[in-house]
C-alpha atoms as a PDB file:
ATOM      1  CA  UNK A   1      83.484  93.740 146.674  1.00  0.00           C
ATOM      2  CA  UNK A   2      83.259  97.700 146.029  1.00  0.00           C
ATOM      3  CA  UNK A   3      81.177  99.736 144.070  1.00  0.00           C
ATOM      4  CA  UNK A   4      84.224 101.535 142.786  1.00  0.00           C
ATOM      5  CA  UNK A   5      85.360 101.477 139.155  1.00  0.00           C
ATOM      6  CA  UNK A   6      88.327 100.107 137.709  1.00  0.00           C
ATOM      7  CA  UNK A   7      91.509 101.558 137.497  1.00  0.00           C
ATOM      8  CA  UNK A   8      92.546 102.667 134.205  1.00  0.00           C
ATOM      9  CA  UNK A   9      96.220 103.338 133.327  1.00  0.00           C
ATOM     10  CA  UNK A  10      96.824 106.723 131.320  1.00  0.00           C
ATOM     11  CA  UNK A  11      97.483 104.583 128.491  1.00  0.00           C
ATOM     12  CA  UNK A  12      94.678 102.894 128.533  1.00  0.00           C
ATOM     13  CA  UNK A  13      92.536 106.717 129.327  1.00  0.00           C
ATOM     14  CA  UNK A  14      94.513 107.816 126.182  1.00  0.00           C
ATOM     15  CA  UNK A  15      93.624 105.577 124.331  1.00  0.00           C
ATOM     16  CA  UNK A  16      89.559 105.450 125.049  1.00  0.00           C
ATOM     17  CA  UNK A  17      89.667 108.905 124.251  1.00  0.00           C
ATOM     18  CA  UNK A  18      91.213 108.713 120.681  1.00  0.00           C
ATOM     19  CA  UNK A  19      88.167 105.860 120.335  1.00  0.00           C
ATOM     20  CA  UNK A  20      85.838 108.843 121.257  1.00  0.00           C
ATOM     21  CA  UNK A  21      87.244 111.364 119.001  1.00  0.00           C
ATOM     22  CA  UNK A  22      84.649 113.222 117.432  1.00  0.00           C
ATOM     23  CA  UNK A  23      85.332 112.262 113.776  1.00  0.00           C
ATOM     24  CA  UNK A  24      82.991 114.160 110.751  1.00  0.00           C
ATOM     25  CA  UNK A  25      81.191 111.306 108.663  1.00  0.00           C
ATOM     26  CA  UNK A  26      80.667 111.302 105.157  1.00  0.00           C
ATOM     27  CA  UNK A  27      78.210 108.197 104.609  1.00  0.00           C
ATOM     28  CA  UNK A  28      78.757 105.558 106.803  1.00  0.00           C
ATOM     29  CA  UNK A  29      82.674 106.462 106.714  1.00  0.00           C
ATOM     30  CA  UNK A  30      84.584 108.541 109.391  1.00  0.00           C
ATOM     31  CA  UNK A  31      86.743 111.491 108.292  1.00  0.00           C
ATOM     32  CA  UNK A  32      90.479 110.419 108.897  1.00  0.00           C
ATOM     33  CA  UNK A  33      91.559 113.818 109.290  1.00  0.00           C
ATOM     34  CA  UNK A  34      92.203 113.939 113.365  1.00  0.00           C
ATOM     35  CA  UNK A  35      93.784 110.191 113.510  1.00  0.00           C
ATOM     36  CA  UNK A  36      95.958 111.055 110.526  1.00  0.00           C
ATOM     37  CA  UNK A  37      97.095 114.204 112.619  1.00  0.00           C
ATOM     38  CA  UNK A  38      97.920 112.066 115.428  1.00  0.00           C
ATOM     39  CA  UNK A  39      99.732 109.940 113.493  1.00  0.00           C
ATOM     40  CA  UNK A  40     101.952 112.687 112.115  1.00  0.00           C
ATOM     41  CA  UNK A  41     102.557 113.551 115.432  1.00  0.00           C
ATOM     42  CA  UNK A  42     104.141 110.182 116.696  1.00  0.00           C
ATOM     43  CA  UNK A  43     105.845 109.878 113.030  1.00  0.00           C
ATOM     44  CA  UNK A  44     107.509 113.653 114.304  1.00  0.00           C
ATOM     45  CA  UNK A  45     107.882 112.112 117.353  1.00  0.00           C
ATOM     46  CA  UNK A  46     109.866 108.847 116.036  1.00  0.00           C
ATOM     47  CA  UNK A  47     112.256 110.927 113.835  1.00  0.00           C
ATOM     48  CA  UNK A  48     113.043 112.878 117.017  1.00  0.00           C
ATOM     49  CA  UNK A  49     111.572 115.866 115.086  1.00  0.00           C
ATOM     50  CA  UNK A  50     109.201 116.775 118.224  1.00  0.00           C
ATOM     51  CA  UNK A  51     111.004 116.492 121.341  1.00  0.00           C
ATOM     52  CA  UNK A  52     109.235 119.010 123.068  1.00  0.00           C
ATOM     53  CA  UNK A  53     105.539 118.951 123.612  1.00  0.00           C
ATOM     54  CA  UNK A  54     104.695 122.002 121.134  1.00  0.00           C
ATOM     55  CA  UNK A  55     103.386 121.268 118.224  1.00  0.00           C
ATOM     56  CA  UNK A  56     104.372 123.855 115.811  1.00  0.00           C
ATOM     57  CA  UNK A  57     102.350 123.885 112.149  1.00  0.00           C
ATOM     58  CA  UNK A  58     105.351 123.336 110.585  1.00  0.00           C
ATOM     59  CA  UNK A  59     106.251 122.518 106.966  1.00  0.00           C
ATOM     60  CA  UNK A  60     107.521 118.843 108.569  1.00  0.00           C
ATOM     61  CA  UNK A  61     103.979 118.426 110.157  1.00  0.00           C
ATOM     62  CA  UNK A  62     102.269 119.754 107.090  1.00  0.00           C
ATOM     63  CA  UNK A  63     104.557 117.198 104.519  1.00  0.00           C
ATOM     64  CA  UNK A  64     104.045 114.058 107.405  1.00  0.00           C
ATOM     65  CA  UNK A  65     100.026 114.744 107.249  1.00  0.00           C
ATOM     66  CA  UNK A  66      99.877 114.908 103.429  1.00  0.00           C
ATOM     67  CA  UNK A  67     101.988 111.829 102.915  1.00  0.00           C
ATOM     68  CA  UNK A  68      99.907 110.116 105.347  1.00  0.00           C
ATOM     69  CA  UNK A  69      96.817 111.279 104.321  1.00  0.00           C
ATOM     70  CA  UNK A  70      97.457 110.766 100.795  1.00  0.00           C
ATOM     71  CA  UNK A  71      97.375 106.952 101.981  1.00  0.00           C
ATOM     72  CA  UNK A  72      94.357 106.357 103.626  1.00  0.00           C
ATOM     73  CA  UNK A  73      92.155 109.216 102.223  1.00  0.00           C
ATOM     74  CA  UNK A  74      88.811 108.447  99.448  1.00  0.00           C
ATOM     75  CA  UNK A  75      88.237 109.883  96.325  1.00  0.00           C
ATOM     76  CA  UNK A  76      86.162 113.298  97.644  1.00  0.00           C
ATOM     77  CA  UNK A  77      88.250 113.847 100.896  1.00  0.00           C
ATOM     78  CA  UNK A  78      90.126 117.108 100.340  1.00  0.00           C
ATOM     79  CA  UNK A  79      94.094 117.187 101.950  1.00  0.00           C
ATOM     80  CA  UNK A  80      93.446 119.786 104.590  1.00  0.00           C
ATOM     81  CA  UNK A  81      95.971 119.874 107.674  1.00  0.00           C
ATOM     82  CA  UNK A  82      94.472 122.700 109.461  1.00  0.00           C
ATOM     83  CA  UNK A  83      90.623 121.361 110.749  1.00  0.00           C
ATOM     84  CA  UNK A  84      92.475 118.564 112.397  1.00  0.00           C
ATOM     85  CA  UNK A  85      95.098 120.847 114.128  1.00  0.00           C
ATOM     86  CA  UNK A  86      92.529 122.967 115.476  1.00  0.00           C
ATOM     87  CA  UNK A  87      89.167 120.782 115.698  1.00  0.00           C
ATOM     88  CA  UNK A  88      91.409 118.331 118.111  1.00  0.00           C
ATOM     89  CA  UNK A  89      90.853 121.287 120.509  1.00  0.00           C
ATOM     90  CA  UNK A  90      87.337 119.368 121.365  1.00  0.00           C
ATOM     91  CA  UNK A  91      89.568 116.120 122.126  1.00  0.00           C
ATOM     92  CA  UNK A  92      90.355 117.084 125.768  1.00  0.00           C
ATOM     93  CA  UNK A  93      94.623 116.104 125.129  1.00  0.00           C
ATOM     94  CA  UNK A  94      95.021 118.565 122.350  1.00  0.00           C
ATOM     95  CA  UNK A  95      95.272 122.253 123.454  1.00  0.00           C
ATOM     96  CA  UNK A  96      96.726 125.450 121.809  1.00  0.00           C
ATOM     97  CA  UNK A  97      98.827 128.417 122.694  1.00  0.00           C
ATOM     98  CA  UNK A  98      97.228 131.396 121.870  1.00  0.00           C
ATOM     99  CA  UNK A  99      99.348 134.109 120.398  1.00  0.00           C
ATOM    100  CA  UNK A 100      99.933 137.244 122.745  1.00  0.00           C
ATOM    101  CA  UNK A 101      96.235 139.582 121.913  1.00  0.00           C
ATOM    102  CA  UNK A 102      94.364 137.351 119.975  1.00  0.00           C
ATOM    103  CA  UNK A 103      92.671 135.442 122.645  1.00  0.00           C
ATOM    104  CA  UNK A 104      89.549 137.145 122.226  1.00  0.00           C
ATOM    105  CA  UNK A 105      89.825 136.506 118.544  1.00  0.00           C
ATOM    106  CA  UNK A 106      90.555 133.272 119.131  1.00  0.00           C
ATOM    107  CA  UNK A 107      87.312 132.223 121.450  1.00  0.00           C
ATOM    108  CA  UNK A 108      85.168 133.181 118.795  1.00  0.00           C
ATOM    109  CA  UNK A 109      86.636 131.022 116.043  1.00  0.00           C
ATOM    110  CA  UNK A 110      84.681 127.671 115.861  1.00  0.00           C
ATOM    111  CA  UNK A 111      86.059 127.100 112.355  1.00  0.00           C
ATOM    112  CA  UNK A 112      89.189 127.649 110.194  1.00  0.00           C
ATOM    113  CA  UNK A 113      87.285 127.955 107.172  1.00  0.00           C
ATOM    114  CA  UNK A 114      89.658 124.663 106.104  1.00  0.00           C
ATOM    115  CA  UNK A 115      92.947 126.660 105.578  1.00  0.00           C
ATOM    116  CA  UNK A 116      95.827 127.993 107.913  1.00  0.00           C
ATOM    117  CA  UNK A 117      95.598 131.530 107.569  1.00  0.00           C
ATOM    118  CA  UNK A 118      93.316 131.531 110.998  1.00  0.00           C
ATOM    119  CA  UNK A 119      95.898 129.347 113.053  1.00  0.00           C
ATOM    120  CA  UNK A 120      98.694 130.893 111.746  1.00  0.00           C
ATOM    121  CA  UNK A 121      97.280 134.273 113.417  1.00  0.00           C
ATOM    122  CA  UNK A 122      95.666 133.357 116.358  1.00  0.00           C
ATOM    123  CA  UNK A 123      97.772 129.683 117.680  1.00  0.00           C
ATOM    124  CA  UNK A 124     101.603 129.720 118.559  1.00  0.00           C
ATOM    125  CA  UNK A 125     101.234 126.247 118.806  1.00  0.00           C
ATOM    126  CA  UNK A 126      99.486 123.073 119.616  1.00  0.00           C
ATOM    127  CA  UNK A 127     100.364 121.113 122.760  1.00  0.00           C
ATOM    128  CA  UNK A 128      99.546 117.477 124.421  1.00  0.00           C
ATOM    129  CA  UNK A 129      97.945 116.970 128.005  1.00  0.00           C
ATOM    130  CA  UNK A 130     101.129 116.454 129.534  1.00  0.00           C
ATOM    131  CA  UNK A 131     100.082 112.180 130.611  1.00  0.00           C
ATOM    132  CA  UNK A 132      99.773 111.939 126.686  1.00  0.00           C
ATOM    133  CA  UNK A 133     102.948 113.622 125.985  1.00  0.00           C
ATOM    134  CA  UNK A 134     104.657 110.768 128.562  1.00  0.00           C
ATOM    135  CA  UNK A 135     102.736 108.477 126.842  1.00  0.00           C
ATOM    136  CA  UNK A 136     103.846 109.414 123.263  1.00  0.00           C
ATOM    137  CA  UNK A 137     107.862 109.732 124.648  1.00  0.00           C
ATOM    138  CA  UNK A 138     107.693 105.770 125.206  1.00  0.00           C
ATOM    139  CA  UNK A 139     108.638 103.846 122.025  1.00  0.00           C
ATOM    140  CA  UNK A 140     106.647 101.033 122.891  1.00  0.00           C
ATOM    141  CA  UNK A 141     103.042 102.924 124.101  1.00  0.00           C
ATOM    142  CA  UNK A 142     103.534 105.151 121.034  1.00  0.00           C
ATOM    143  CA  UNK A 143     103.850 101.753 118.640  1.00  0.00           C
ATOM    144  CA  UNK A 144     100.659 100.909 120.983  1.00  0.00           C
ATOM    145  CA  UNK A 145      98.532 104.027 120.152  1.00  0.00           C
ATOM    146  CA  UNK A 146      99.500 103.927 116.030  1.00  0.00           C
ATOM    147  CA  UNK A 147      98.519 100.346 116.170  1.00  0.00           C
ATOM    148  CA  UNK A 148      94.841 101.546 117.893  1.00  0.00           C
ATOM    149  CA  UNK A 149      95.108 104.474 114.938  1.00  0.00           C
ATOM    150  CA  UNK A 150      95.980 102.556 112.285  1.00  0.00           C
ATOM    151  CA  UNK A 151      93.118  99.866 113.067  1.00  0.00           C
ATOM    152  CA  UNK A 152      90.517 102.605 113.608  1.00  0.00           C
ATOM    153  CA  UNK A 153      91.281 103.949 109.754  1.00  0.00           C
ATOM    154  CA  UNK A 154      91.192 100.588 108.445  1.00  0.00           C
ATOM    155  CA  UNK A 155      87.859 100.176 109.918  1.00  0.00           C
ATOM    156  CA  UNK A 156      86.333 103.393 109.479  1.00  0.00           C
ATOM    157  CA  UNK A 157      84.295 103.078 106.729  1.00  0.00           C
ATOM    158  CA  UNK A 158      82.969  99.270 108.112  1.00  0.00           C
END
């Protein structure tokens, strides 16, 4: 009847975009670095840890990530927090706060050389596109996504 598309509910958006995620490869397997970040955010999220959407690099994020890293990762994949944090940049839901004079620094970073030291002096914090925030303050949609997550690191290497 019309040439328009479908209607897609910001779930739904949310959750095509996590299937996009631009995930590094080893082999045929996908890094699980950005999904396991995710997933440390709804676990913050679920222990009413993060109840405001800024996502601080805190030593709760940092323990959640390496805990749940620790249970999906391989044999060669190093425990590194701070590629996802920033890379997720790319993601189009993930943004940061810059600190006050180091946005110019900032711009020119395309890397964190795989520690901290670069976010901790240039990024405040980390921050959700404010649909995904919604999304991720609704029990049931957040079960929804980590279900998506979890499936997506059990297939990852398939």
């Amino acid at each position: 009847m019309s040439d328009l598309p479908p209607v897609i509910s910001p779930l739904e958006k949310f959750e095509q975009e996590i299937l996009r995620l631009k995930r590094g490869k080893e082999g045929n397997r996908q890094r699980p670095h950005k999904l396991v970040m995710l997933l440390s955010v709804i676990e913050l999220m679920d222990e009413g840890i993060l109840t405001e959407n800024k996502i601080y690099l805190s030593e709760h994020l940092i323990t959640t990530f390496k805990r749940l890293f620790n249970s999906v990762k391989r044999k060669n994949e190093l425990c590194q927090v701070g590629p996802p944090f920033f890379h997720l940049r790319s993601s189009g839901f993930w943004f940061h706060k810059v600190r006050p004079q180091q946005q110019n620094e900032y711009e020119k970073l395309t890397t964190t050389g795989g520690g901290i030291k670069l976010i901790e002096k240039n990024i405040e914090y980390a921050y959700l596109r404010d649909d995904v925030f919604e999304i991720l303050q609704n029990p049931e949609q957040r079960k929804r996504i980590r279900l998506l997550i979890s499936w997506l690191l059990d297939t990852s290497d398939k």
